[in-house]
C-alpha atoms as a PDB file:
ATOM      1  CA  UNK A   1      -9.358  -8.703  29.062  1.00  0.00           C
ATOM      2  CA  UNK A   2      -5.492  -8.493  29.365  1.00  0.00           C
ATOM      3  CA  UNK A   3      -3.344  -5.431  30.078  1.00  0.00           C
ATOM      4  CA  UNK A   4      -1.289  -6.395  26.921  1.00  0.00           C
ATOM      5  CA  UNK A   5      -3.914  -5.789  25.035  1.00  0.00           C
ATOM      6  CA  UNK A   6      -4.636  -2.182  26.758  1.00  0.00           C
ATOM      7  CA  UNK A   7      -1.717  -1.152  25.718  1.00  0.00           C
ATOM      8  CA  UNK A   8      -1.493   1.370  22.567  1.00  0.00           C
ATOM      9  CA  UNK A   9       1.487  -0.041  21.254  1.00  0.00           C
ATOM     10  CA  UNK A  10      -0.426  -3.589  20.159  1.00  0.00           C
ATOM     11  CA  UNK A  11      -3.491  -1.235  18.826  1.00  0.00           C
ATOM     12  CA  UNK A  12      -3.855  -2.042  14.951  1.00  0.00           C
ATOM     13  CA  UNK A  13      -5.129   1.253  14.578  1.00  0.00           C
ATOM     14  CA  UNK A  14      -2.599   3.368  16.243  1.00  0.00           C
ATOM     15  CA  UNK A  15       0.694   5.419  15.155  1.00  0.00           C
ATOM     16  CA  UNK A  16       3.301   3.759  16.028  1.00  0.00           C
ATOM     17  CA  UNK A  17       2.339   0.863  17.078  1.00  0.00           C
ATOM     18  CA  UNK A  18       4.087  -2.470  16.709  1.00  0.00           C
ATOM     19  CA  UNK A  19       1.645  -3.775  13.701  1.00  0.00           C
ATOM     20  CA  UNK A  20       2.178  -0.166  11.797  1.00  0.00           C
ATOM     21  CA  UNK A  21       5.804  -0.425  12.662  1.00  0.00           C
ATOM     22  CA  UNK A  22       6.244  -4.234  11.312  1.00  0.00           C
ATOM     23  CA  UNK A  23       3.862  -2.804   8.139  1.00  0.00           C
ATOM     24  CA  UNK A  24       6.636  -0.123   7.791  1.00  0.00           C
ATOM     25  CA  UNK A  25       9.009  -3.384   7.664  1.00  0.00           C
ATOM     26  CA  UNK A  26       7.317  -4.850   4.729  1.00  0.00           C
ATOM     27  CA  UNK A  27       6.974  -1.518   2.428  1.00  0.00           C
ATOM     28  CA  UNK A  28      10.539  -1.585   2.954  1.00  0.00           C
ATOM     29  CA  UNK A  29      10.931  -5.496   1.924  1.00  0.00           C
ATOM     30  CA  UNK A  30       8.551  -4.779  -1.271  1.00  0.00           C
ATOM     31  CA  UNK A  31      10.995  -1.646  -2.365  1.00  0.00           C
ATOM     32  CA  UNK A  32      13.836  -3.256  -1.878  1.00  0.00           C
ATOM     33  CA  UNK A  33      12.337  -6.656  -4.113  1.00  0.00           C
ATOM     34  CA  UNK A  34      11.106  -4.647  -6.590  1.00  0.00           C
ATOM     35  CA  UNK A  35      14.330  -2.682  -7.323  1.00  0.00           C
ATOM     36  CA  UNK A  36      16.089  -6.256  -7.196  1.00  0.00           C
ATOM     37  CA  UNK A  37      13.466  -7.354  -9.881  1.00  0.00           C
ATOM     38  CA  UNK A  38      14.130  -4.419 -11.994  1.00  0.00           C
ATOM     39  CA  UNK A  39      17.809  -4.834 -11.932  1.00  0.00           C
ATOM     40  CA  UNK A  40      17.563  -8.852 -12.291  1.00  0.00           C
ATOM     41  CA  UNK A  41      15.081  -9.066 -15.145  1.00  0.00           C
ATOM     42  CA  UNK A  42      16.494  -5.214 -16.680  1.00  0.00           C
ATOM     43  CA  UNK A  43      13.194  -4.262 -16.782  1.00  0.00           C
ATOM     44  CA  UNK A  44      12.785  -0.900 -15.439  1.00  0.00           C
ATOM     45  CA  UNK A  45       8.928  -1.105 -14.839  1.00  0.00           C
ATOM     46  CA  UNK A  46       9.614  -2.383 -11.447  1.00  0.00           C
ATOM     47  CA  UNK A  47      11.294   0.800 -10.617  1.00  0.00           C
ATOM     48  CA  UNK A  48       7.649   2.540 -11.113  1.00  0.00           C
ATOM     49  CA  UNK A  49       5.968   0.245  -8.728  1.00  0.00           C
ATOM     50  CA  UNK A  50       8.503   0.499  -6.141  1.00  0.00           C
ATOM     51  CA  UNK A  51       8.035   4.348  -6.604  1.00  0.00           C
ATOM     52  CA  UNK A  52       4.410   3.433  -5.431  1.00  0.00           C
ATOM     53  CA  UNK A  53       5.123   2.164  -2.616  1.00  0.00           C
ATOM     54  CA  UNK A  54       8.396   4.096  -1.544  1.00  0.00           C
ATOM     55  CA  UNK A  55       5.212   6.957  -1.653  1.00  0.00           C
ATOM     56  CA  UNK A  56       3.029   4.802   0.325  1.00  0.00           C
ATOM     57  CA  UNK A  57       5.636   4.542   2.911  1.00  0.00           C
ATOM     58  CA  UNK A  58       6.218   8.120   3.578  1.00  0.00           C
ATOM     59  CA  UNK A  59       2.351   8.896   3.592  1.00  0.00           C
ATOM     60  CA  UNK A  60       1.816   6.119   6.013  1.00  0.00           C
ATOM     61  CA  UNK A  61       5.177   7.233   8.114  1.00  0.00           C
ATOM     62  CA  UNK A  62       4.748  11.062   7.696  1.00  0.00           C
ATOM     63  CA  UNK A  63       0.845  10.986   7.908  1.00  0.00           C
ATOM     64  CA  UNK A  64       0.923  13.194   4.390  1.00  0.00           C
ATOM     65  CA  UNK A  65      -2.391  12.359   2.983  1.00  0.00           C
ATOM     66  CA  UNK A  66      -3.718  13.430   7.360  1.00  0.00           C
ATOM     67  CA  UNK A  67      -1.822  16.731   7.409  1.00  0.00           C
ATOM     68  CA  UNK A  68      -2.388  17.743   3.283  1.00  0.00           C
ATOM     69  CA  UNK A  69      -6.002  16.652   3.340  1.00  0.00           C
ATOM     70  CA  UNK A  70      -6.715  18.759   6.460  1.00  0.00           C
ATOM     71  CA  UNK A  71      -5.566  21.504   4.574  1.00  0.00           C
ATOM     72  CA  UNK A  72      -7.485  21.102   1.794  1.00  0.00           C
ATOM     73  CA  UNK A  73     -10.295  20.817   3.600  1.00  0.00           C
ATOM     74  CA  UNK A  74     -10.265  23.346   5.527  1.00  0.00           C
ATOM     75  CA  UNK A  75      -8.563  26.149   2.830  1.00  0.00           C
ATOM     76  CA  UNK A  76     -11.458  24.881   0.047  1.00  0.00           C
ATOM     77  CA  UNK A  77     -14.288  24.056   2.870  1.00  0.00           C
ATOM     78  CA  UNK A  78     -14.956  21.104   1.633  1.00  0.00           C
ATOM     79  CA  UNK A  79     -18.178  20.167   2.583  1.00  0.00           C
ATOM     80  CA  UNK A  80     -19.266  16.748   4.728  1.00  0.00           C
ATOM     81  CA  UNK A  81     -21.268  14.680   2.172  1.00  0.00           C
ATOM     82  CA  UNK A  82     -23.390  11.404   3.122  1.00  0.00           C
ATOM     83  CA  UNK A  83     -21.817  11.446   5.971  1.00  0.00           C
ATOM     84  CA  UNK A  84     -18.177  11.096   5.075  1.00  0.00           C
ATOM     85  CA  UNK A  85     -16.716  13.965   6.677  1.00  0.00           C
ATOM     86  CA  UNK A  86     -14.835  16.970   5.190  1.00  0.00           C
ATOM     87  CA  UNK A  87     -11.543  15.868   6.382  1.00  0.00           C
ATOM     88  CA  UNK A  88     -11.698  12.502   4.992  1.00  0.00           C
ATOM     89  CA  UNK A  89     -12.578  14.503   1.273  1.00  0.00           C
ATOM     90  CA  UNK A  90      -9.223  16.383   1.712  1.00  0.00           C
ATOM     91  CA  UNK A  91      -7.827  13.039   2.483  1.00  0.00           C
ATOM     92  CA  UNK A  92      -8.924  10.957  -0.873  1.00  0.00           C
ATOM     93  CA  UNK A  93      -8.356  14.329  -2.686  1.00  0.00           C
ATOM     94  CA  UNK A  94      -4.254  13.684  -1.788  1.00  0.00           C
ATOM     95  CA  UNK A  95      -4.594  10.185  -2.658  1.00  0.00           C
ATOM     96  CA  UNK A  96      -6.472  11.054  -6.054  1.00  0.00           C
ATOM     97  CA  UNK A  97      -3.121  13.244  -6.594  1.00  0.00           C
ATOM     98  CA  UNK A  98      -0.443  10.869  -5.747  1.00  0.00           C
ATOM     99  CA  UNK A  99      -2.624   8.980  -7.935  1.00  0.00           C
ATOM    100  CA  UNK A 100      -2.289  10.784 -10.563  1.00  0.00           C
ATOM    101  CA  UNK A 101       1.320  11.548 -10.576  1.00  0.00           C
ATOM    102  CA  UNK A 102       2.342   7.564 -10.130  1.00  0.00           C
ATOM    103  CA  UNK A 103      -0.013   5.622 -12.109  1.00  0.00           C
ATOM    104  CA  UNK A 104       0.762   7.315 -15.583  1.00  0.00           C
ATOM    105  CA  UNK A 105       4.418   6.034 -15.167  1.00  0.00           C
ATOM    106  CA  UNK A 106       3.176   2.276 -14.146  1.00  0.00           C
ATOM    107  CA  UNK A 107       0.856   2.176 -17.091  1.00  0.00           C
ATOM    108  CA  UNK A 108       3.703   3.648 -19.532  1.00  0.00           C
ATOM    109  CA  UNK A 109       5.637   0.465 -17.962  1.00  0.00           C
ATOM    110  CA  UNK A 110       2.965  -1.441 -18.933  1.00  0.00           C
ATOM    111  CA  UNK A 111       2.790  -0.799 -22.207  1.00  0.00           C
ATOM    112  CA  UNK A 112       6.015  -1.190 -23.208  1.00  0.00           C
ATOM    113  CA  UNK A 113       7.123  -4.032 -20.540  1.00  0.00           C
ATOM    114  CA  UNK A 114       8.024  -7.295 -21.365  1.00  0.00           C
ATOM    115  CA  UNK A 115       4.942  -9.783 -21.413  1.00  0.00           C
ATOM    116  CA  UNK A 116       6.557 -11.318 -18.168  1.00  0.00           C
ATOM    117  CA  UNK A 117       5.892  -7.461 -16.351  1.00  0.00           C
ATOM    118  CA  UNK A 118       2.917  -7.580 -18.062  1.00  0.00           C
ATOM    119  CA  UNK A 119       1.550 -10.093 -16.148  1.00  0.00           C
ATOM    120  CA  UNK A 120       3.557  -9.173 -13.054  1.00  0.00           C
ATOM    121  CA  UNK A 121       1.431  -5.771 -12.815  1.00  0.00           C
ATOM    122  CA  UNK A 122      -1.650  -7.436 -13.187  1.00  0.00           C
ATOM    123  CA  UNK A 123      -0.673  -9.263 -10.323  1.00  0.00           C
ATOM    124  CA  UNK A 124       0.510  -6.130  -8.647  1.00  0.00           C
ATOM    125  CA  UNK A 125      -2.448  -4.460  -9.417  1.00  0.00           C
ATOM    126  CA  UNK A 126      -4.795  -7.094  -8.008  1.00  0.00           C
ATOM    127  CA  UNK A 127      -2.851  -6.996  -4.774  1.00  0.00           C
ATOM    128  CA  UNK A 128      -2.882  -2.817  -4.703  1.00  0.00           C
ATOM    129  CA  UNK A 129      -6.687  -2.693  -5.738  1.00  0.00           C
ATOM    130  CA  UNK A 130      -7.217  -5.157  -2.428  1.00  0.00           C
ATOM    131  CA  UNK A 131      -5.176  -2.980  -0.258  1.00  0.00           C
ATOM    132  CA  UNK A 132      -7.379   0.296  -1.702  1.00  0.00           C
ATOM    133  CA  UNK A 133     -10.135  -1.258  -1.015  1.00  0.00           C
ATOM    134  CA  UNK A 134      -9.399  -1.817   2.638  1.00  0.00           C
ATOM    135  CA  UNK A 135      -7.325   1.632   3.146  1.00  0.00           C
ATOM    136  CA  UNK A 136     -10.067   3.782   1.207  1.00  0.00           C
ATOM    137  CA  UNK A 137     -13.448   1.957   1.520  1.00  0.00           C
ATOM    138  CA  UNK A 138     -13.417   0.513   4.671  1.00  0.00           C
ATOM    139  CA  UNK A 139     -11.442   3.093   5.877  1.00  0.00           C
ATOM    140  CA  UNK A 140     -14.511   5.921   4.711  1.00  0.00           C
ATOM    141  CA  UNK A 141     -17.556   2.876   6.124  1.00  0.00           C
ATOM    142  CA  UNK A 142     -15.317   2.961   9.476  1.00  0.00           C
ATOM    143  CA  UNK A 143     -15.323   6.896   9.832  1.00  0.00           C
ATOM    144  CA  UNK A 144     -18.739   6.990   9.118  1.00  0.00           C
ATOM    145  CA  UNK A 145     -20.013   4.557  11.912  1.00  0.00           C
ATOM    146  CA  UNK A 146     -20.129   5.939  14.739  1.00  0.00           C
ATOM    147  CA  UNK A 147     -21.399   2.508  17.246  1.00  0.00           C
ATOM    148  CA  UNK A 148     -18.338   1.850  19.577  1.00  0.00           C
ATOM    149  CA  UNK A 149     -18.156  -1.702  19.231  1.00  0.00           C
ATOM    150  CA  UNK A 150     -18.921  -1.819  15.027  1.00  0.00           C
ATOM    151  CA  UNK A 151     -16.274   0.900  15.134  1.00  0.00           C
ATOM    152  CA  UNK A 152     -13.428  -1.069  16.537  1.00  0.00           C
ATOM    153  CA  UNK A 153     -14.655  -4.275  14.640  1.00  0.00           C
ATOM    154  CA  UNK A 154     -14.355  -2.273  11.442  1.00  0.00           C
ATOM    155  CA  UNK A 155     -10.825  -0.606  12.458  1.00  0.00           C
ATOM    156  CA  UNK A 156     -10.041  -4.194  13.255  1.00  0.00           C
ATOM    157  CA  UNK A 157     -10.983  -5.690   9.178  1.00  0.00           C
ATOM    158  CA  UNK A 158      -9.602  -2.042   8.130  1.00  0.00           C
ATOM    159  CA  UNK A 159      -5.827  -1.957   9.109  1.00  0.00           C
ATOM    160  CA  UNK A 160      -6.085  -6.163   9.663  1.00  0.00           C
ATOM    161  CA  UNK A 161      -7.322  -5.834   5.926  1.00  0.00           C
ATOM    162  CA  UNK A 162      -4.494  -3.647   5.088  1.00  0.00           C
ATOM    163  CA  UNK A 163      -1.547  -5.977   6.815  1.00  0.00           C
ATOM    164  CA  UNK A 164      -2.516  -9.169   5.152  1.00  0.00           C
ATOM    165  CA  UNK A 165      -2.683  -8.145   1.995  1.00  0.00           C
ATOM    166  CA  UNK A 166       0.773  -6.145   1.999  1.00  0.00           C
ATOM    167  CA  UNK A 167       1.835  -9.096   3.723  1.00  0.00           C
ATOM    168  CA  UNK A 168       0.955 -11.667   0.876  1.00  0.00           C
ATOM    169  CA  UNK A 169       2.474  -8.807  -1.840  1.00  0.00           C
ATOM    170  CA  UNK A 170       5.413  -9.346   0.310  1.00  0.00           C
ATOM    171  CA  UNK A 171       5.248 -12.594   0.199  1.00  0.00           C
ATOM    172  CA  UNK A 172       4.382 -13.043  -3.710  1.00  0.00           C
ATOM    173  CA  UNK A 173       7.287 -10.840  -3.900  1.00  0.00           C
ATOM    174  CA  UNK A 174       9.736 -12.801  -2.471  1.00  0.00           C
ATOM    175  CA  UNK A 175       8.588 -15.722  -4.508  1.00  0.00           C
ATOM    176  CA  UNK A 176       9.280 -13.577  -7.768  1.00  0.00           C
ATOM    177  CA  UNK A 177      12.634 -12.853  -6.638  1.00  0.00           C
ATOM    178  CA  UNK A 178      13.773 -16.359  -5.633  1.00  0.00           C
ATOM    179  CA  UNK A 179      12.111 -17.587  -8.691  1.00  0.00           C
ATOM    180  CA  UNK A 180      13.898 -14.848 -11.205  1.00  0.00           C
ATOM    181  CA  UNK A 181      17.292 -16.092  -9.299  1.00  0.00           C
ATOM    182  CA  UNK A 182      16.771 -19.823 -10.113  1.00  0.00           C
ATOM    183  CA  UNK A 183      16.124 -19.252 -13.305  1.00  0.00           C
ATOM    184  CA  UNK A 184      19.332 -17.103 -13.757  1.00  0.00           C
ATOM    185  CA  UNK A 185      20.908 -20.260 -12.170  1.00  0.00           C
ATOM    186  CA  UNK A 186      19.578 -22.289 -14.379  1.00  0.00           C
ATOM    187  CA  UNK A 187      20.547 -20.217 -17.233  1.00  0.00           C
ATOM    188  CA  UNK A 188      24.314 -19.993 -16.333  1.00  0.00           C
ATOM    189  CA  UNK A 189      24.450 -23.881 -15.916  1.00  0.00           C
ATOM    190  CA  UNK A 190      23.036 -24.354 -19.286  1.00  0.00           C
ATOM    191  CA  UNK A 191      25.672 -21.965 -21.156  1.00  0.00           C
ATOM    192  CA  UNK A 192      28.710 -23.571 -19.288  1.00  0.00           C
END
């Protein structure tokens, strides 16, 4: 169609490229928000979601959850089941860690957050269960087609998936933060 569009550095799919690149851009945005929520509302919950996604910046940057699950799979043979292949076992294994060391800390901060994180996490959640969905599910339903032109169509919702909904956290994120700092406004006119 267009040479632009050859080129690997506007592929949604690859390394490096200028969508993964801007993605990188937003993990950083939601960090930085959430650590400015946590010190704005002194509510340290925040701090355990930005944790979450400080992790899924370096395993998106550093390819962890590629180069760990490879070596699980390979050093426990993990075997390829209904088609989903060894390697992408290994893979959700490292996510089912991370997993495991991260969300015990957000639902602590759940429990004993204020009902205003309360809700904020369920809204967090909502958003991170969307972006699973499209970085796990899809992401297995995409490996395991193997058509050429359903592939790149699904690689396409995958990672186009992915990038909206981060984009709208962002987004919803931002909105938090502008709303916590007119209310702190407000509050400083009304004790004057």
């Amino acid at each position: 169609l267009s040479p632009i569009l050859e080129n690997d550095a506007f592929d949604l799919s690859k390394d490096l490229s200028y969508s993964e690149l801007f993605q990188y851009v937003k993990y950083l945005w939601i960090i930085v928000l959430l650590f400015g929520l946590s010190r704005n509302k002194n509510q340290y919950g925040y701090l355990s979601w930005a944790f979450l996604f400080f992790y899924i910046l370096l395993d998106d940057a550093l390819m962890f959850h590629e180069q760990i699950g490879k070596y699980v799979a390979y050093r426990f043979e993990l075997p390829e089941i209904l088609g989903i292949r060894a390697l992408d076992l290994g893979e959700l294994s490292v996510f089912i860690a991370a997993g495991l060391l991260l969300f015990p800390w957000i639902i602590y901060s759940y429990y004993i957050g204020t009902f205003t994180f309360r809700v904020h996490s369920l809204n967090f959640f909502t958003f991170f269960a969307i972006f699973a969905f499209f970085g796990l599910f899809i992401d297995f339903f995409h490996e395991a087609v193997d058509i050429k032109y359903v592939y790149g169509m699904i690689s396409i919702v995958e990672d186009g998936g992915e990038m909206i909904i981060i984009s709208l956290f962002t987004s919803y994120l931002f909105w938090l933060s502008h709303k916590t700092e007119k209310d702190r406004m407000l509050y400083r006119v009304c004790t004057l």
